[in-house]
Protein backbone atom coordinates (compact mmCIF):
# COMPACT_ATOMS: atom_id res chain seq x y z
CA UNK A 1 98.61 59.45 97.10
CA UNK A 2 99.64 62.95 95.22
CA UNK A 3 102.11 65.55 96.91
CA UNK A 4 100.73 67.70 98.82
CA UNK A 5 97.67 65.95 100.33
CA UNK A 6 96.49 65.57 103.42
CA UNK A 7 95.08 62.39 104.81
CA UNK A 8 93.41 61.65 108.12
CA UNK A 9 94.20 58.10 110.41
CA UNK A 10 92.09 57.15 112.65
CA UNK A 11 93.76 55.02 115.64
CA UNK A 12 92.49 52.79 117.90
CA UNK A 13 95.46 52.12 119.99
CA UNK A 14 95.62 48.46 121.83
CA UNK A 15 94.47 47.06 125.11
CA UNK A 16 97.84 47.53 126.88
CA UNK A 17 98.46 50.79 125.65
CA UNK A 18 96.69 53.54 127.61
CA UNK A 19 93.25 55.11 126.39
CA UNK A 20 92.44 52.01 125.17
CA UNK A 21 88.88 52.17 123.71
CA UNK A 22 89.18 55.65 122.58
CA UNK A 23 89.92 56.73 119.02
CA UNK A 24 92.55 59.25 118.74
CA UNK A 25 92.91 60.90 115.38
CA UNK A 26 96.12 62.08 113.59
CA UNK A 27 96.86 64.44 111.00
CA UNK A 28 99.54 62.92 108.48
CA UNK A 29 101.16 65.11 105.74
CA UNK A 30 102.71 64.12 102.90
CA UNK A 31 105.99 65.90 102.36
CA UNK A 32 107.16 67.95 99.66
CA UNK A 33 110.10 65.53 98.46
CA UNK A 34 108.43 62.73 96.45
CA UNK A 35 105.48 60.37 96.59
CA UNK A 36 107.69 57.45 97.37
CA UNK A 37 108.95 59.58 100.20
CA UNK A 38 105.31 60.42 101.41
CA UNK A 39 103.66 56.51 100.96
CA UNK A 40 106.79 55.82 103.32
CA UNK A 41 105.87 58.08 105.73
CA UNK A 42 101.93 56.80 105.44
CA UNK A 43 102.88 53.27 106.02
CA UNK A 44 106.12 52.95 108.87
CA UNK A 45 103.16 54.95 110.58
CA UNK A 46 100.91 52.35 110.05
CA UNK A 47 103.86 49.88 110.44
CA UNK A 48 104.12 50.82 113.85
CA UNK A 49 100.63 50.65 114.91
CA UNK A 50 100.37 47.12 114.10
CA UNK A 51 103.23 46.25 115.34
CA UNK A 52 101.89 47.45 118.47
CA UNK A 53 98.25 45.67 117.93
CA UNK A 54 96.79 48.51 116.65
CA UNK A 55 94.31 49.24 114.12
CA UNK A 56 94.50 52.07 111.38
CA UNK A 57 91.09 52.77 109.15
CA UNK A 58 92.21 55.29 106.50
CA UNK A 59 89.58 57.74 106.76
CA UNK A 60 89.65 60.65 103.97
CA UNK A 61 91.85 63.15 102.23
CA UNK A 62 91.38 66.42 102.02
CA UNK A 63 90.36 67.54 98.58
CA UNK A 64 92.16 70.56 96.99
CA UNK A 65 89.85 73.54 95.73
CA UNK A 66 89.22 74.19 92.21
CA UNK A 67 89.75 78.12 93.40
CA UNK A 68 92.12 80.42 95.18
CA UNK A 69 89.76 82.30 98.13
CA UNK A 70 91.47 85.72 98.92
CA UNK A 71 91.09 87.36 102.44
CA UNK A 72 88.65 88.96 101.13
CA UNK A 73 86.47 86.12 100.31
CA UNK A 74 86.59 86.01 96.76
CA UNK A 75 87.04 82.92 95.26
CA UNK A 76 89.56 82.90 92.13
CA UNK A 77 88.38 79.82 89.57
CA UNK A 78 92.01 77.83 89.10
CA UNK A 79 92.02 76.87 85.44
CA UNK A 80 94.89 74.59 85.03
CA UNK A 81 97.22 73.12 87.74
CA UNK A 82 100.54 70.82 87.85
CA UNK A 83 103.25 70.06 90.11
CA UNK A 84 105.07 73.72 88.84
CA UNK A 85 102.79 76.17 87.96
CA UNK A 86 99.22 77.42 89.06
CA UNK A 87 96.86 79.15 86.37
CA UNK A 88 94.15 81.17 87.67
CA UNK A 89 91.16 82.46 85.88
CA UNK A 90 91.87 87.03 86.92
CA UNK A 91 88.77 88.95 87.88
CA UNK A 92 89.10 92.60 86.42
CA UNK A 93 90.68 95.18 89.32
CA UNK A 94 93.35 93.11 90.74
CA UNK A 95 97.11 94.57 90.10
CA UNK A 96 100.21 93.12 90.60
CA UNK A 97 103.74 94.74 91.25
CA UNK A 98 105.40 97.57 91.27
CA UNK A 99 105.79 98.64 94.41
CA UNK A 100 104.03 101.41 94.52
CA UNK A 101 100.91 99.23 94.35
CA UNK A 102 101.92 97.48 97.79
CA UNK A 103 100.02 99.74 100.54
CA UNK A 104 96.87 99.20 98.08
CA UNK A 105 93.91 96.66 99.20
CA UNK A 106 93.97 95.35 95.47
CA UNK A 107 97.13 93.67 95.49
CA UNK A 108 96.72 90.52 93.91
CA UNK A 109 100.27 89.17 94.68
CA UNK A 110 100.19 90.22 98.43
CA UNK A 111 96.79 88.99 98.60
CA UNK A 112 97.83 85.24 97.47
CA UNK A 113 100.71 85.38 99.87
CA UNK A 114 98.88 86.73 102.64
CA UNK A 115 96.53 83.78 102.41
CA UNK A 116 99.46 81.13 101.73
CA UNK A 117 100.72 82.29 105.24
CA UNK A 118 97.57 82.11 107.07
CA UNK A 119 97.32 78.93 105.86
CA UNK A 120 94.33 79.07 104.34
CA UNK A 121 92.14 75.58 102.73
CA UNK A 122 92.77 76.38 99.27
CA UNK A 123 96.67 76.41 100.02
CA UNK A 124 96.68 74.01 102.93
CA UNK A 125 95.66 71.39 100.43
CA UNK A 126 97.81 71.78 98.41
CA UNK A 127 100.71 72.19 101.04
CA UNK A 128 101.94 75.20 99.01
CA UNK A 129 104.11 77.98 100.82
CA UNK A 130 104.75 79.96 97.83
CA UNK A 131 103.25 81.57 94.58
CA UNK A 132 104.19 83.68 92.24
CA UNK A 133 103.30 85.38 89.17
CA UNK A 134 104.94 84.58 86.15
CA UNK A 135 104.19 87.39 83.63
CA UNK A 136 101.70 89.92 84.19
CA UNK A 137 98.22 91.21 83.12
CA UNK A 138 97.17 94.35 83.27
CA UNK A 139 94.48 95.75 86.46
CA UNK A 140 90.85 95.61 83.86
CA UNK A 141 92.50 92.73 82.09
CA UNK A 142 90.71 89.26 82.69
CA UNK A 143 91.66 85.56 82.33
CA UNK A 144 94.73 83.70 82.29
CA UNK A 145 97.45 84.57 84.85
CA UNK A 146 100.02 81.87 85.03
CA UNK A 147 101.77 81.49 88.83
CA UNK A 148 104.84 79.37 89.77
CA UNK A 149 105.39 77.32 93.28
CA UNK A 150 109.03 77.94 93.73
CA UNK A 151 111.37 80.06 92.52
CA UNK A 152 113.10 77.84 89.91
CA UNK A 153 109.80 77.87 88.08
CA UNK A 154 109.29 81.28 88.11
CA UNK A 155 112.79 81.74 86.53
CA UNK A 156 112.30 78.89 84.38
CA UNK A 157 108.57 79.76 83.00
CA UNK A 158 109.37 83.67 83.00
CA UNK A 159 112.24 82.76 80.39
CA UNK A 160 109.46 80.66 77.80
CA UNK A 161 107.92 84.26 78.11
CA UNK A 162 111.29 85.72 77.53
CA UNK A 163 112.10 83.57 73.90
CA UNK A 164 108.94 83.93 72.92
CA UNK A 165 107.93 80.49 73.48
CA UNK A 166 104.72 80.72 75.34
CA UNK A 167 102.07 81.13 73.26
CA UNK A 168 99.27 84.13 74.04
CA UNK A 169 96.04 84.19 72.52
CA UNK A 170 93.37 87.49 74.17
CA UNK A 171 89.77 88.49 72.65
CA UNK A 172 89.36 91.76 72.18
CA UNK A 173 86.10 94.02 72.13
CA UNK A 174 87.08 96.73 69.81
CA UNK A 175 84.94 100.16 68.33
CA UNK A 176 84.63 99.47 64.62
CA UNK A 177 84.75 97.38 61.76
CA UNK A 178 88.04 96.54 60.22
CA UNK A 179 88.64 96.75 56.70
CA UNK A 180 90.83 93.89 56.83
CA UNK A 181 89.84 90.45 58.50
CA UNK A 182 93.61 89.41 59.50
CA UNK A 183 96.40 91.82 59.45
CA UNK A 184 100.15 91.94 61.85
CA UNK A 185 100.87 95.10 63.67
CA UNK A 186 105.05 95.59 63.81
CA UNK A 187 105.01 99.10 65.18
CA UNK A 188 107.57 99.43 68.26
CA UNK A 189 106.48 100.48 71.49
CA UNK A 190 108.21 102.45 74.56
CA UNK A 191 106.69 104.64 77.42
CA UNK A 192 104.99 108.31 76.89
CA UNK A 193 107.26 110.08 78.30
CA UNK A 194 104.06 113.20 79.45
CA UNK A 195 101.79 110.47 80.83
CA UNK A 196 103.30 108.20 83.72
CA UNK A 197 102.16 104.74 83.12
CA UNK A 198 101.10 105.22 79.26
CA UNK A 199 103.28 103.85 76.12
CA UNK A 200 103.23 105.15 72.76
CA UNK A 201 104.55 104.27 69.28
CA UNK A 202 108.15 105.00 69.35
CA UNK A 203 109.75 103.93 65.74
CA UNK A 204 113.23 105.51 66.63
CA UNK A 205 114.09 104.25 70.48
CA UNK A 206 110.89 101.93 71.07
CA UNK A 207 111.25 98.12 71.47
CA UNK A 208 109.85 95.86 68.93
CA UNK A 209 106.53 94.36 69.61
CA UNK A 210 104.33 92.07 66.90
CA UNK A 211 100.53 91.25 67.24
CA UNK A 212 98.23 88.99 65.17
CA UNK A 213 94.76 90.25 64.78
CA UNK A 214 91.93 88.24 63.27
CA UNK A 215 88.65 89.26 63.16
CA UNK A 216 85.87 86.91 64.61
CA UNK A 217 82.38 88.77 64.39
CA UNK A 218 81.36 92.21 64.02
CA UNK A 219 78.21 93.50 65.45
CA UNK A 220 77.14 97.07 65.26
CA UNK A 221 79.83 98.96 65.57
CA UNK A 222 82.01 96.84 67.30
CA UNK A 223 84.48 94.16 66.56
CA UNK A 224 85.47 91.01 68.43
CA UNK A 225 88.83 90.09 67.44
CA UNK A 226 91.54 87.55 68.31
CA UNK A 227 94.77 88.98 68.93
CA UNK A 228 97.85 86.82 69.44
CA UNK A 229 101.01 88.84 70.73
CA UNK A 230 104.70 87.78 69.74
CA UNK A 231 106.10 89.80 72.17
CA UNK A 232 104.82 90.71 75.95
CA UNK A 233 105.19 94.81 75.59
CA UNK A 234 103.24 96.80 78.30
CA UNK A 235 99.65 97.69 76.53
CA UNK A 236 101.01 96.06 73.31
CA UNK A 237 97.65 95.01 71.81
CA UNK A 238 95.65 98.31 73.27
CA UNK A 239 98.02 100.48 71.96
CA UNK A 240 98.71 98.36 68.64
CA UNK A 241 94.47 98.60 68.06
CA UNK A 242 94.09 102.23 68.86
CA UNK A 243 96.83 102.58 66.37
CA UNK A 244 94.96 100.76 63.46
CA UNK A 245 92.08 102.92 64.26
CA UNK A 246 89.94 100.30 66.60
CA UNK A 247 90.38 101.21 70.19
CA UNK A 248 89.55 98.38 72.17
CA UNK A 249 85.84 99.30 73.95
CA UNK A 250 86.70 100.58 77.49
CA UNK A 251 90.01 102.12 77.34
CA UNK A 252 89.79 105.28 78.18
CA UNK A 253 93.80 105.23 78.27
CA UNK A 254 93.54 104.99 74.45
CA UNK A 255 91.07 106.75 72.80
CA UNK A 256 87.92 104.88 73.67
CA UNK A 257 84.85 106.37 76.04
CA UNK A 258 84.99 104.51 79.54
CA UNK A 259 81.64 103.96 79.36
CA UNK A 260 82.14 100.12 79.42
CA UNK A 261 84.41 97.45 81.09
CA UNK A 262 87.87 96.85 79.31
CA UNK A 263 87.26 94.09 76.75
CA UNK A 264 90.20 92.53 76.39
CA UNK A 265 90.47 88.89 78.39
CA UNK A 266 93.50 86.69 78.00
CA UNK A 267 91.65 83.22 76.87
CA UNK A 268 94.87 80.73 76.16
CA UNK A 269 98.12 79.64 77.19
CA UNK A 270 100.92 77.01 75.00
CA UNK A 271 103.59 75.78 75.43
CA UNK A 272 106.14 72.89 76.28
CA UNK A 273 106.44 72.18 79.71
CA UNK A 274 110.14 72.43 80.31
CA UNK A 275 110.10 70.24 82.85
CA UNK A 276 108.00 66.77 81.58
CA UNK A 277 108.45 68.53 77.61
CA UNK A 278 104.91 67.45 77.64
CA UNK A 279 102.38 70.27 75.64
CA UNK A 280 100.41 71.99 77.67
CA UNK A 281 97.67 74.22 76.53
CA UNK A 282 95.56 76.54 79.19
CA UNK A 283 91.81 77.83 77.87
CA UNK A 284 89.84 80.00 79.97
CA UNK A 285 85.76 80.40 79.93
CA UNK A 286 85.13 83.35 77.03
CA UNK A 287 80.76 82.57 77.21
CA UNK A 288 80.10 85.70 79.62
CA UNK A 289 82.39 87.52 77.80
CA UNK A 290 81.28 87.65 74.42
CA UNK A 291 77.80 87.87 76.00
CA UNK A 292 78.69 91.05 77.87
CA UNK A 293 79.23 92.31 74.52
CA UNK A 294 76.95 91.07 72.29
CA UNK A 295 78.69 88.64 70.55
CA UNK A 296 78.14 84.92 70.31
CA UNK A 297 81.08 82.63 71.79
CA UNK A 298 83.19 81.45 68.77
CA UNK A 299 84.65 78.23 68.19
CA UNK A 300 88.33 78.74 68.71
């Protein structure tokens, strides 16, 4: 049996124990120290029924959801899932922290922890009392959000992020064709200081920030491009496009119309797990996507 599942006994207690003939059923679940731990749990309970004349007849366990549902009823598709970490597949509109965002109804990080402490299926079976974003993704921004399940890992994750040892990949719907099919953007980044919430090249006091773009298709007047950020700057590939003259389509923030969706969507995750120092690599869907757009799915 895995950590965290829940399995269902059905007992038929014997003759010279009272009820006898009836089936009584119990709710066993395994605990959050190891599986040794948990089988040991499964069978002294069983132990003692037959020691007692019993019978047990192992009847199911409950399958975890391949999604997160939200009090709100929308279902999250999970993408990638281990013992430490939780990847979920964003829809577009959901923030995260700061908390100024807390009183809103679009709180993606209250929402998850609302539902962990109603105790909802998708987090019942997977006996998880806590999640937690690792890095973040901004509100219109789809695809790969990576969560920890305790603390340790959110610490322990957030500092791959830190030393640059996570590995991003995004597509990007941008307006125009560029005149170059690969090209690194090095300009450095800090906040606009006459638009709350904005950043803007800052050569003197900004931070650095790096982004590989490669160009996949163009179609019209619109490019789809990979871009694979070095460093995790707020708006670091929007504001490094707009400032090569492609503004991704969407962004109003940065020089585009708003007459579309944002397309940008976060489409892979790498890196060594720090814990097994296993690889791990994390791909999410991009076929609706590049469809939304125009653009044929490329093989990445």
């Amino acid at each position: 049996m895995m950590l965290g599942e829940e399995c269902f006994y059905e007992i038929r207690p014997p003759p010279y124990v009272g009820g006898y003939g009836k089936i009584r059923k119990i709710r066993l679940l395994m605990s959050a120290a190891t599986i040794a731990a948990a089988a040991t749990e499964c069978d002294s309970e069983a132990q003692s029924i037959f020691k007692r004349g019993g019978i047990v007849y192992r009847k199911s366990q409950m399958a975890k959801t391949d999604y997160i549902e939200l009090p709100t009823g929308e279902k999250i598709p999970i993408l990638y899932e281990d013992r430490s970490v939780l990847a979920m597949d964003k829809p577009r509109g959901w923030m995260l922290v700061p908390a100024s965002w807390q009183k809103t109804s679009r709180n993606l990080q209250m929402a998850i922890t609302s539902s962990i402490a109603a105790k909802d299926f998708w987090a019942r079976s997977r006996n998880l009392k806590f999640l937690r974003f690792v890095h973040r993704l901004d509100a219109d921004t789809t695809g790969i959000l990576l969560f920890a399940k305790s603390l340790g890992a959110v610490n322990t994750f957030g500092d791959l992020f830190e030393s640059r040892k996570m590995e991003k990949t995004y597509l990007a719907v941008a307006h125009g064709a560029p005149k170059q099919n690969e090209w690194t953007c090095r300009l450095k980044l800090g906040p606009d200081l006459d638009q709350r919430g904005k950043m803007r090249v800052d050569a003197r006091e900004g931070k650095e920030a790096e982004t590989v773009f490669r160009v996949l298709q163009v179609v019209g007047n619109a490019a789809l491009i990979e871009a694979r950020p070095f460093t995790g700057r707020t708006h670091q590939i929007r504001v490094h496009l707009a400032e090569s003259g492609h503004p991704i389509v969407g962004d109003e923030m940065y020089g585009s119309p708003a007459r579309k969706e944002l397309g940008l969507r976060a489409i892979g995750l790498a890196y060594q797990d720090p814990f097994t120092k296993r690889r791990v690599h994390i791909r999410a869907p991009i076929e609706e996507f590049c469809r939304k757009y125009g653009f044929q799915a490329p093989k990445l």
